[in-house]
Protein backbone atom coordinates (compact mmCIF):
# COMPACT_ATOMS: atom_id res chain seq x y z
CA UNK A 1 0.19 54.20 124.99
CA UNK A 2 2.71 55.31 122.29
CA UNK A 3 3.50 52.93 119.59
CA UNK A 4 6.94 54.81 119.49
CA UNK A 5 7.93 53.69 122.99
CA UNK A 6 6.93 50.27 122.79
CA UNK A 7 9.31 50.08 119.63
CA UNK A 8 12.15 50.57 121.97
CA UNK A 9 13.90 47.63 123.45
CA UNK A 10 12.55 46.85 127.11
CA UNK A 11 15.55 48.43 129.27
CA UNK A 12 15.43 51.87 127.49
CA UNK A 13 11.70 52.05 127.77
CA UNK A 14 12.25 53.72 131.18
CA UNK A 15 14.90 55.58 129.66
CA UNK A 16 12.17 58.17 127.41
CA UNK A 17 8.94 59.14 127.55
CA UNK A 18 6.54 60.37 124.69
CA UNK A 19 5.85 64.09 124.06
CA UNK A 20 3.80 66.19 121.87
CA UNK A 21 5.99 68.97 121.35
CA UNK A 22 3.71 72.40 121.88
CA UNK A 23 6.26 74.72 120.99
CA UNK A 24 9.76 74.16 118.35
CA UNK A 25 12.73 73.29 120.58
CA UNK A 26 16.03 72.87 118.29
CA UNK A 27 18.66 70.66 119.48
CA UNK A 28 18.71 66.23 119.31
CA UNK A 29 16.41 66.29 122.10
CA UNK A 30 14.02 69.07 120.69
CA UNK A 31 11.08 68.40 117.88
CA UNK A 32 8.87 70.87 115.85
CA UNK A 33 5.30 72.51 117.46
CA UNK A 34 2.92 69.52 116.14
CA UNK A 35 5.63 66.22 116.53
CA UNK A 36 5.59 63.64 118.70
CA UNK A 37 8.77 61.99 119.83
CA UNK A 38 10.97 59.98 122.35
CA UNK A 39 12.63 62.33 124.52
CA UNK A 40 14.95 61.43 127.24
CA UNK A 41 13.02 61.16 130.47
CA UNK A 42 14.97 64.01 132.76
CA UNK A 43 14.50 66.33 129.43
CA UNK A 44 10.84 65.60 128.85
CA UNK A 45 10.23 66.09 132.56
CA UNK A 46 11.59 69.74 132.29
CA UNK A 47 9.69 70.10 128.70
CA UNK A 48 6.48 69.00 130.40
CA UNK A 49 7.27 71.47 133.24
CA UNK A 50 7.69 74.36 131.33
CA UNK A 51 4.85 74.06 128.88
CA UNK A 52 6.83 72.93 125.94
CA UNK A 53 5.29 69.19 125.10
CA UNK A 54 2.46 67.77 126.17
CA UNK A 55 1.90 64.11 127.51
CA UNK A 56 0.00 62.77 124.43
CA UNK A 57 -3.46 61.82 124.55
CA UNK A 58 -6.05 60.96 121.79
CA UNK A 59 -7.36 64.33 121.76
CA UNK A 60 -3.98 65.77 121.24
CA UNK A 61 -2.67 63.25 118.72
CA UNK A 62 -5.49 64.74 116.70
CA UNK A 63 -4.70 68.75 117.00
CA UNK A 64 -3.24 70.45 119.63
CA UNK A 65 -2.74 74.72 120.90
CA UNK A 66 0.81 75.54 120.09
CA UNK A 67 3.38 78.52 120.45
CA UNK A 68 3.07 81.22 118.31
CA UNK A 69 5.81 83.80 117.98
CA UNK A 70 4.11 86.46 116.55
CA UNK A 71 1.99 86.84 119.14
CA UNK A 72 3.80 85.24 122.25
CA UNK A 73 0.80 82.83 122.73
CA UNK A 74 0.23 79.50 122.30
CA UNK A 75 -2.46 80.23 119.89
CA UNK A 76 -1.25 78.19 116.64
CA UNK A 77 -3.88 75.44 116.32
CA UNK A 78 -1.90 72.57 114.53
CA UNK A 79 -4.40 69.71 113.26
CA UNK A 80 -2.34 66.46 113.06
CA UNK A 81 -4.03 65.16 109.92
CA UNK A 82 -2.55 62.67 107.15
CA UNK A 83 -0.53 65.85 105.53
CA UNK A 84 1.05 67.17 108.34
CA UNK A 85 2.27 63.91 109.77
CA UNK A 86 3.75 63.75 105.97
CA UNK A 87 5.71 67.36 105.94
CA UNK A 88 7.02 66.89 109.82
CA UNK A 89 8.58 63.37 108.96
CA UNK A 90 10.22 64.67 106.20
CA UNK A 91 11.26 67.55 108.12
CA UNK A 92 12.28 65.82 110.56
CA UNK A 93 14.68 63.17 108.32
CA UNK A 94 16.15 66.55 106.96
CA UNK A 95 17.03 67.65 109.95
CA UNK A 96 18.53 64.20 111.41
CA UNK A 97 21.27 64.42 107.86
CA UNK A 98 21.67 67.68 108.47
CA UNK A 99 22.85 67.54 111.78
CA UNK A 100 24.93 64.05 111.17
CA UNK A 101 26.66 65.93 108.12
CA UNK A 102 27.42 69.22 110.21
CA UNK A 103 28.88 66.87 113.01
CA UNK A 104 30.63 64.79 111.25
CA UNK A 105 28.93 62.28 112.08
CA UNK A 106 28.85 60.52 108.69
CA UNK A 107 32.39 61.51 108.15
């Protein structure tokens, strides 16, 4: 079970689902190869179907095979250790003010 779900208040629970993301997706419902996050359930269905995230498990909340463009493969072997966690959250927060600032959101 994802801690990140259960965070969520009990109606929109049904409303996302957890994914590993195996391969970068940009966009507010897209995440980095290596990053687990709450995805909007019709979105995470499609990701899921086309390879793109992974349901999370213990094995791959560890390390995971991800998309490599250089070689068109899903060869990238990401281990989700301490440091990584680190870089992809702050990543990730950069990403969240830089798309609220280029929206206007913040405005």
């Amino acid at each position: 079970r994802s801690a990140l779900r259960w965070a969520l208040a009990p109606e929109l629970q049904l409303d996302f689902l957890p994914v590993l993301f195996a391969k970068t997706v940009l966009g507010p419902q897209g995440g980095f190869a290596g990053e687990e996050r709450l995805v909007k359930l019709d979105m995470a269905k499609k990701y899921l179907e086309e390879g793109t995230c992974v349901a999370p498990t213990e094995e791959n909340r560890k390390a995971l095979w991800c998309y490599n463009p250089d070689t068109n493969a899903f060869d990238r072997y990401i281990e989700r250790n301490e440091e990584f966690l680190e870089f992809a959250s702050r990543k990730r927060q950069w990403l969240d003010v830089y798309w609220r600032v280029n929206t206007g959101y913040l405005l």
